[in-house]
Each structure stands twice: as C-alpha cells, then as structure tokens.
Protein backbone atom coordinates (compact mmCIF):
# COMPACT_ATOMS: atom_id res chain seq x y z
CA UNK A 1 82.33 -188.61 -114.45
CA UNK A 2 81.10 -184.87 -114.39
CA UNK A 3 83.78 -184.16 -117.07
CA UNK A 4 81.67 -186.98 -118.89
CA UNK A 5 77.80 -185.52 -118.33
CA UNK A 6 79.00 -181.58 -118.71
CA UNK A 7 80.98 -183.31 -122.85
CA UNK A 8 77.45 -184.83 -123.44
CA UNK A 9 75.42 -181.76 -122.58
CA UNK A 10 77.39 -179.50 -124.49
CA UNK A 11 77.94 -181.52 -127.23
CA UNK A 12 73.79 -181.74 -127.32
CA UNK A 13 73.57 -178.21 -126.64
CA UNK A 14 75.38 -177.36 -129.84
CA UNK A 15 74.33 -179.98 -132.62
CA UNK A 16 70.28 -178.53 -131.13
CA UNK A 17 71.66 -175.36 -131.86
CA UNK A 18 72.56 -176.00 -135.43
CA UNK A 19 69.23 -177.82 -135.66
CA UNK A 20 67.14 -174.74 -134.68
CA UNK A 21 65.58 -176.60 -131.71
CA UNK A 22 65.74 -176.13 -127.85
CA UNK A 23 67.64 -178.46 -126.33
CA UNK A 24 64.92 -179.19 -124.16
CA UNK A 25 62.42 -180.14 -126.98
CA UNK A 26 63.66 -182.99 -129.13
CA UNK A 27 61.66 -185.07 -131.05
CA UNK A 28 62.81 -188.51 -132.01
CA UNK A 29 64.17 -187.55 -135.55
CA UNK A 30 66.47 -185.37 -133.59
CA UNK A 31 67.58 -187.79 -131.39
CA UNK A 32 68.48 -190.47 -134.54
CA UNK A 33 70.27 -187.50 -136.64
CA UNK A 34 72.60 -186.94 -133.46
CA UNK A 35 73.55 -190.25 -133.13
CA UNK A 36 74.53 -190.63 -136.69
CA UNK A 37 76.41 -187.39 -136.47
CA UNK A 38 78.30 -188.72 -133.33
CA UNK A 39 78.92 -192.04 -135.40
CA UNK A 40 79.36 -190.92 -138.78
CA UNK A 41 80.99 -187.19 -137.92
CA UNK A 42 83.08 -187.89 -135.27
CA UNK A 43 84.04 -191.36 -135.57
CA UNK A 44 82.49 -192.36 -132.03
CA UNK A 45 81.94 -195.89 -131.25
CA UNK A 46 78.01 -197.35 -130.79
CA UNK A 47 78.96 -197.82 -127.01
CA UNK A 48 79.56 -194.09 -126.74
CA UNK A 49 76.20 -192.82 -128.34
CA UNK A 50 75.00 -195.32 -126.10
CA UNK A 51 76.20 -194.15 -123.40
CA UNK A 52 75.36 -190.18 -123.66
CA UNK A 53 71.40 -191.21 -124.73
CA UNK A 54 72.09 -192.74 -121.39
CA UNK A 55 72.93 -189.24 -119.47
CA UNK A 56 70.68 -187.57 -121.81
CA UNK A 57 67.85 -189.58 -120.99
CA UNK A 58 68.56 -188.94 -117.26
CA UNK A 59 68.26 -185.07 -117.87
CA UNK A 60 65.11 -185.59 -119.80
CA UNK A 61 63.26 -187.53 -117.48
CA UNK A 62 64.19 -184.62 -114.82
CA UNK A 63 62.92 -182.32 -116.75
CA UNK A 64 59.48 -184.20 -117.56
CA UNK A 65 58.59 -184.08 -114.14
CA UNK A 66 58.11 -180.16 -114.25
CA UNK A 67 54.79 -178.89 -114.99
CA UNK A 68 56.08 -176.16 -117.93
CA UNK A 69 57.72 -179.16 -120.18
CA UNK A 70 56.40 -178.62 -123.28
CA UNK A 71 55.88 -182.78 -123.95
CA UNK A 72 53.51 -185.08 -122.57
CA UNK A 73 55.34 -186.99 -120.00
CA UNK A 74 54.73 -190.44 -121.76
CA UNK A 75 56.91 -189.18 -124.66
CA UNK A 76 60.19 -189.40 -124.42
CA UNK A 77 62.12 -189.37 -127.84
CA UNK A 78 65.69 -191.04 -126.45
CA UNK A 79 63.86 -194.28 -125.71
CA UNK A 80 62.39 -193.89 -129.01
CA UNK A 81 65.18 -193.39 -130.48
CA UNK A 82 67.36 -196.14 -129.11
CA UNK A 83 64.42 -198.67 -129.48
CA UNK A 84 64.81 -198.23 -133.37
CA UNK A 85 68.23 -197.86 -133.87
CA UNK A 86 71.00 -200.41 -133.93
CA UNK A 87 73.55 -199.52 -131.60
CA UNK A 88 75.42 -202.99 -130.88
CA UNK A 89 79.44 -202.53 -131.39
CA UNK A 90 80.18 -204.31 -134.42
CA UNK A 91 83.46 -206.05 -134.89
CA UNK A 92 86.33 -202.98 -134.56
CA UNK A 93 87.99 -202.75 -137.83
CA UNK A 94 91.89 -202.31 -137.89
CA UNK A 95 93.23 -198.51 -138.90
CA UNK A 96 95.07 -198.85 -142.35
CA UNK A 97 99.28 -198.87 -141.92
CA UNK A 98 100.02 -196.52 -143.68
CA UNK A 99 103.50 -195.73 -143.97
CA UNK A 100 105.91 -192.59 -143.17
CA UNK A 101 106.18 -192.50 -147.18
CA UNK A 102 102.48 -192.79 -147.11
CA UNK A 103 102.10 -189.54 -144.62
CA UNK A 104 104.71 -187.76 -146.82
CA UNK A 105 102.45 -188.52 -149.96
CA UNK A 106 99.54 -187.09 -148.64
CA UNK A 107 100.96 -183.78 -147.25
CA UNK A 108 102.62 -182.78 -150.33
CA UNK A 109 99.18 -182.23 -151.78
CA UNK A 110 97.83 -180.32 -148.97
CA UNK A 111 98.75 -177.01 -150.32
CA UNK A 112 96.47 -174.79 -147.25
CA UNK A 113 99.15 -173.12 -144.19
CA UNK A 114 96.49 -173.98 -141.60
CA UNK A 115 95.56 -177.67 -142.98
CA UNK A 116 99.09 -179.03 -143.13
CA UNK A 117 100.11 -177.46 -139.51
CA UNK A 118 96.94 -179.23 -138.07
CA UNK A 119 97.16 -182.34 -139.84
CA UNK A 120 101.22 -182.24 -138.65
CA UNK A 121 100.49 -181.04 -135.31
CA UNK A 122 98.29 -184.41 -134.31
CA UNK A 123 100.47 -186.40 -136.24
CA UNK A 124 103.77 -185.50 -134.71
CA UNK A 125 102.55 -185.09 -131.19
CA UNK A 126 99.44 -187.64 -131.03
CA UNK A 127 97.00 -184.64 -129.72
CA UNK A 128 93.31 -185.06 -129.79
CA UNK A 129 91.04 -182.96 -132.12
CA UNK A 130 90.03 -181.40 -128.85
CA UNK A 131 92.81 -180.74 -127.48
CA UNK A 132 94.52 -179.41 -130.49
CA UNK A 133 91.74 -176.93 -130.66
CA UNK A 134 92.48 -175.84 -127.07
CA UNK A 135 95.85 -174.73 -127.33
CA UNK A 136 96.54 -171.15 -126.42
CA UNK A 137 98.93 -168.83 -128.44
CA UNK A 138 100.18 -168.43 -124.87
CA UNK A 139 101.13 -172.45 -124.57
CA UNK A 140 103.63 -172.71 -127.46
CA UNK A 141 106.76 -171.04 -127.82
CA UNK A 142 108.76 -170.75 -131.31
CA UNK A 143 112.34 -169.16 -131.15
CA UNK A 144 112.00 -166.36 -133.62
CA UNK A 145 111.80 -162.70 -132.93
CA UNK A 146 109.42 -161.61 -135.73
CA UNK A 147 106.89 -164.07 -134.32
CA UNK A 148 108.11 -162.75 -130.78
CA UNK A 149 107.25 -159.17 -132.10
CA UNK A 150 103.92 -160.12 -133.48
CA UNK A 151 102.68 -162.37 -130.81
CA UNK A 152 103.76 -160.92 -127.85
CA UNK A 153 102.07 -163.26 -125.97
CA UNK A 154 103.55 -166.17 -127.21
CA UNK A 155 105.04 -168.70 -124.83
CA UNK A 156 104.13 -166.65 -121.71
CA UNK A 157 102.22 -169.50 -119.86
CA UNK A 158 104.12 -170.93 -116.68
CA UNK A 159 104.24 -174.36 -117.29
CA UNK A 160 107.03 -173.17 -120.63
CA UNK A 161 109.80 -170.79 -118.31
CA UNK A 162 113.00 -171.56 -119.64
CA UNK A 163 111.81 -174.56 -121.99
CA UNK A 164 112.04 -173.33 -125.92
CA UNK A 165 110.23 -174.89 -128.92
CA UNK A 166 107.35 -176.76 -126.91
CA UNK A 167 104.04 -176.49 -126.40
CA UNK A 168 101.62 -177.28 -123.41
CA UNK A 169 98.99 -179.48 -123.66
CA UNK A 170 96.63 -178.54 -120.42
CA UNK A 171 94.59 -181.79 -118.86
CA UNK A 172 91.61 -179.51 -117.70
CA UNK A 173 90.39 -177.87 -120.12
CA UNK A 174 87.05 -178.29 -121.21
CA UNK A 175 86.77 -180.95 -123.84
CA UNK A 176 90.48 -182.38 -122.96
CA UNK A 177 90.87 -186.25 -122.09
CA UNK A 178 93.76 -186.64 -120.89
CA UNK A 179 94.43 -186.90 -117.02
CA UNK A 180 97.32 -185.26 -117.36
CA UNK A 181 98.90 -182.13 -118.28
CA UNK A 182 102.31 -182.12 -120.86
CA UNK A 183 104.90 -180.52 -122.55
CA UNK A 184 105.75 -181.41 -126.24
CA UNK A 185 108.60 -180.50 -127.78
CA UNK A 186 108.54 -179.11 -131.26
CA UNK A 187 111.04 -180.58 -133.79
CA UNK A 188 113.10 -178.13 -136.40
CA UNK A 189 110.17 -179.40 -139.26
CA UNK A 190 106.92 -178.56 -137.08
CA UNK A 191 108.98 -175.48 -135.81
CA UNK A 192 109.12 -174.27 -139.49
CA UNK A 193 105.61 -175.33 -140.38
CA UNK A 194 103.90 -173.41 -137.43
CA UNK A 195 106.07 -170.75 -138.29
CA UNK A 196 104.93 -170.30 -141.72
CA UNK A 197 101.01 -170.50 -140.53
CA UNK A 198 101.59 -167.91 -137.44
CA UNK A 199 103.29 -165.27 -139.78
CA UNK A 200 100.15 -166.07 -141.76
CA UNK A 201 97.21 -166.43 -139.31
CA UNK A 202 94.45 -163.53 -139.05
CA UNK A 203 95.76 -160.76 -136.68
CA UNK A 204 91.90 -160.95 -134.50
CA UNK A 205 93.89 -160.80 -131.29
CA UNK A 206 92.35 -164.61 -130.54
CA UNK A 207 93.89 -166.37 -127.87
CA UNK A 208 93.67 -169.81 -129.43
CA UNK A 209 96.60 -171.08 -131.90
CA UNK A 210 94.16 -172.54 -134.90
CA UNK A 211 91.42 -170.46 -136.01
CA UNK A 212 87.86 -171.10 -137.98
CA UNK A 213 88.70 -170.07 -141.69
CA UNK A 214 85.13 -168.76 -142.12
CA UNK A 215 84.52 -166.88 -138.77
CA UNK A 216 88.20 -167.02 -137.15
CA UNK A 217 86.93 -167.69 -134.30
CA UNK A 218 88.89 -170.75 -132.10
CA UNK A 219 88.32 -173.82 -134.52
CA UNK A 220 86.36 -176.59 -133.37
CA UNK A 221 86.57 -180.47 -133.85
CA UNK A 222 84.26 -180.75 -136.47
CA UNK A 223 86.57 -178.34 -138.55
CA UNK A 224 89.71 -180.60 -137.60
CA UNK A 225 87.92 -184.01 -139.08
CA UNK A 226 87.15 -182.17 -142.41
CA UNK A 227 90.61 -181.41 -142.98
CA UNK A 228 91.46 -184.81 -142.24
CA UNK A 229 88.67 -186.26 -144.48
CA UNK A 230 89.39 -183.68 -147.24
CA UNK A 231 93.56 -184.70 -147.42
CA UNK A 232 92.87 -188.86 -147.00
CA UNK A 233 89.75 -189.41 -148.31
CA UNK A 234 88.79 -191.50 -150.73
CA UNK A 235 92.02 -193.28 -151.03
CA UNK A 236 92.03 -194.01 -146.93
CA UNK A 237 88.20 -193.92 -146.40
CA UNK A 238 86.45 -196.75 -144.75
CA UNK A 239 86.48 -200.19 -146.45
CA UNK A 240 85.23 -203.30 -145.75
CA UNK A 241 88.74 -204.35 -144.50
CA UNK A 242 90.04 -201.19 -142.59
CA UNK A 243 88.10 -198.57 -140.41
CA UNK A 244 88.55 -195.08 -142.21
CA UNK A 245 91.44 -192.59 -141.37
CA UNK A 246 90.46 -189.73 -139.11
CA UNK A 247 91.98 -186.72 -137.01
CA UNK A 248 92.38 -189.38 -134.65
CA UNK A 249 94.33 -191.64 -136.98
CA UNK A 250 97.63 -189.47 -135.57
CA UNK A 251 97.51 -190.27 -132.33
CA UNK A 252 96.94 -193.88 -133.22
CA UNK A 253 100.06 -193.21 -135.50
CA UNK A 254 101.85 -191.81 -132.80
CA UNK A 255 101.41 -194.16 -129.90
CA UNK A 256 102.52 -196.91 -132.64
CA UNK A 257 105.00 -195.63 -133.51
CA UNK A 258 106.94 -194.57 -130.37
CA UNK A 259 105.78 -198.56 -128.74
CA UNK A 260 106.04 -200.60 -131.86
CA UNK A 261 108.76 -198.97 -133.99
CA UNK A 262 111.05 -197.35 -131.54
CA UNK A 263 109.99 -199.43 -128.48
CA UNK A 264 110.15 -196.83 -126.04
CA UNK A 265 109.69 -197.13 -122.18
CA UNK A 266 105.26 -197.14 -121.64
CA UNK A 267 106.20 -194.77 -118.75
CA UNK A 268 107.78 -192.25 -121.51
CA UNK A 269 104.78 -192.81 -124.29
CA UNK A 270 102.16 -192.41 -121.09
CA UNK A 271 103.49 -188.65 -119.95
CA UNK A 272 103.91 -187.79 -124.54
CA UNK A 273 100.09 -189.27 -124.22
CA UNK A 274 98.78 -187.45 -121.32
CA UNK A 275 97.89 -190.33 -119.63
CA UNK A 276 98.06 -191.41 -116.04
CA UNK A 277 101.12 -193.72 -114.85
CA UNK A 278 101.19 -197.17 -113.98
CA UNK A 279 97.87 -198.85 -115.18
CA UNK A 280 94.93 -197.44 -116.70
CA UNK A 281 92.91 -198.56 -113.95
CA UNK A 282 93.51 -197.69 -110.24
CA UNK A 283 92.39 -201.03 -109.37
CA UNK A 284 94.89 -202.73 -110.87
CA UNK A 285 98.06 -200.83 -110.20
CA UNK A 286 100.68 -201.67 -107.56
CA UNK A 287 102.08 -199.78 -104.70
CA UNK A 288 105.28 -199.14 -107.48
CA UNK A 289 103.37 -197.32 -109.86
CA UNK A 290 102.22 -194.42 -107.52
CA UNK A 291 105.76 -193.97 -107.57
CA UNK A 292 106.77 -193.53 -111.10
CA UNK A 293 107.15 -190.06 -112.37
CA UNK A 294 108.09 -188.80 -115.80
CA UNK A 295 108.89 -185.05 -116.66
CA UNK A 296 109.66 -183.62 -119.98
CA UNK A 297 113.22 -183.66 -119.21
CA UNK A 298 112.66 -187.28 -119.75
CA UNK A 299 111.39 -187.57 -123.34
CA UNK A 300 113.01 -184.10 -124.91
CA UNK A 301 116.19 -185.12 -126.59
CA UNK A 302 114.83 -189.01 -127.40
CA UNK A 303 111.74 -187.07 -128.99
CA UNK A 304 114.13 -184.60 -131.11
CA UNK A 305 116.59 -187.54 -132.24
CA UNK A 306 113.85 -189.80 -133.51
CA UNK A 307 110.66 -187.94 -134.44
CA UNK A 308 109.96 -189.02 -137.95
CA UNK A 309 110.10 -186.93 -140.53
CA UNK A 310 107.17 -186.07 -142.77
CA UNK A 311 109.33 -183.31 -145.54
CA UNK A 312 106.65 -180.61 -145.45
C-alpha cells in the first residue's frame, strides 16, 4: 500500500514538473490533462486514475488545512476534476494475437540498437516498462571479454555468482511490481542483441543498462511506450475490436505463451513473472502453497530449449 501512495506521488510530482506547476497548486485543467496522460500515455485502466485522484485527493485535503496553502479551502480541483470526467471501466478489449511471424515482421524494420534490445528484452522475458528501466549494468551478465573489459562492472551483483547469461530482475526497487525478485536467463539471440547495443551504448559511466537517447540519462517508461508505439503503430493501434499494442503487450505475450502454448507448470510462469506463489490472494491460498518454492534452477534449461525465436 505505501509502495502504491509513494508510485502516485511521484508519478504527480513529475508530470507537475513537466507542466511548470508546483505540485501543490493544481488547478482542475491539470488534474484532467493527468488523467488523460495516465489513460492515453501509459495505457492505465479508468479504475487506476481513479484510484490515485483517490490518494491524491487525500494529500490535498491535508494540505488545505494549513494556513500558507495558496487555494481557498473550498477549492479543490481533484473533485472537480473527477465530477466532469468519465472514469467508468468500459468493456476491456482483447490484445490483438499476433503471431511469432507477426513479432518477426515488425523487428526487421526496427533498424535502432537500443529500440530492438528493448522491444526484445520485454518480449522475451515479460518485464515491465518499469522494471526494464531499472535494471543495473551490474544485474546482467553476458559471456564475452570485450564487454567484460569495457564494463567492468558487469554481472557483479550477488544474486548472479556462478550463473552466466542472466539477468536480475530486483522486486524492490522503486517503481517495480512484482513481489518477487528473479533471475532470467538470456537465450543465444537476446545474448547477441544486447551485445551489439552494449558495445554501442554511450560510455557516461551510468549504472542503468538502457539509457535516454537525448540526455543518456537512465530511460524512463514514457521513453519505453514510444518505442513500442513507434515499431506497431498504426498497423496494431487501437481499434474498435482490439485494445492497442503497448510495452506491456510482451509480457501479455509472454505469460501466453509459456501457459497457453507450451503449458508450463503456473508455479514455473509465477517465479519467470515475479509473482508470489500459490494464489494471488493470501486469503485464498492453502496451507500447500506456503510451501511451494521455485528457483531459477527450475526454469533455466526449459526456458533455453523453448524460448521462441524472433531472428533479429
């Protein structure tokens, strides 16, 4: 629940700052232009938006109760805000299938080092935006000794002694969902994709693995759902029949994938996920799933047989 309040407040924080505005000072067209960027931007469902004017709301009520707020105290632009806008869920629309052919027609005409290893990345190991963006230099590790040389850093973290051509998704991280931290193997053709971006990546002595093109500092979300919308739009933009594809169309991918197409063990897809085992909600699980326990020895050689294969 913290986790929850300290995403909303910084995700507020930031869009404010590109808006010129203290946080602290909204007025209502504010408030409307953030929910259509949470909706519209980053694909986020009317019950989310709802939900942060919710914890927003709370912190601006606090703050109307001290003398030095700029407002009167009978304004309050999030109950504006959500009074005129229409944030009931409408019917969810069903992701497009597209196929592995599909995936393999697309990437052949993304032509940018950094675009195709982040569009590969979440579609070969079902990452997040987020989380993607969170990965450290220090939480991969590539058998090659000129990227050794370069990076000398390069799978140093603890979690990657004596496990070669992975990477380590943490669970705490700021921004990061899942409940659980993972190792991910990386297949020969990601392998040779990251290896050709690395060898190619600004030398700014950033920790982070995927970098802003314009400032170089640690990419953020936004970036990673304009290099999405760039490679499948129009053809896979929204239609009246299927929601549009987004950076989190490869995790959807993924998860189908592994479930529907390979029907692999939940337990296994759960730990590739990051998610907790047994049921999603404690409520409902039984004394035999505080049990289970899956480790990366588990999923490693069924991941490198049957990972599909996208030819980039």
């Amino acid at each position: 629940t913290l986790k929850g309040y300290h995403r909303t407040f910084r995700d507020w924080r930031e869009f404010m700052d590109e808006q010129g505005r203290h946080p602290a000072c909204p007025n209502e067209d504010h408030v409307k232009a953030f929910a259509r960027f949470e909706m519209d931007k980053k694909g986020n469902v009317s019950s989310t938006v709802t939900n942060k004017f919710q914890r927003l709301n709370t912190a601006y009520k606090y703050w109307q109760n001290d003398p030095a707020f700029p407002h009167p105290q009978d304004y309050n632009p999030f109950q504006l805000a959500k009074s005129k806008l229409d944030l009931s869920d409408e019917p969810k629309k069903e992701l497009p299938r597209l196929t592995i052919d599909d995936l393999r027609d697309v990437l052949s005409d993304v032509t940018h080092v950094r675009d195709r290893s982040v569009i590969a990345c979440q579609l070969k190991l079902g990452l997040r935006a987020t989380e993607l963006c969170n990965v450290k230099i220090s939480e991969i590790t590539i058998e090659n000794a000129e990227l050794q040389r370069h990076y000398p850093e390069i799978g140093s973290h603890s979690a990657l002694d004596e496990i070669d051509n992975a990477v380590y998704i943490p669970h705490d991280r700021d921004g990061n969902k899942s409940r659980r931290p993972r190792v991910l193997p990386l297949d020969d053709e990601l392998r040779r994709v990251l290896l050709r971006y690395l060898l190619t990546r600004p030398d700014t002595g950033a920790e982070w693995l995927f970098l802003s093109h314009t400032t170089y500092a640690q990419m953020h979300r936004e970036y990673v759902a304009d290099i999405w919308e760039k490679a499948f739009h129009p053809k896979y933009e929204e239609t009246d029949k299927h929601a549009g594809v987004t950076s989190h169309f490869g995790r959807h991918r993924f998860t189908t994938y592994w479930r529907v197409e390979q029907d692999v063990n939940r337990e296994l897809i759960k730990y590739m996920r990051g998610d907790t085992p047994g049921a999603g909600n404690i409520e409902d699980r039984g004394a035999i799933d505080e049990y289970l326990h899956t480790y990366y020895e588990d999923i490693e050689s069924m991941y490198r047989e049957n990972i599909y294969k996208l030819n980039i």
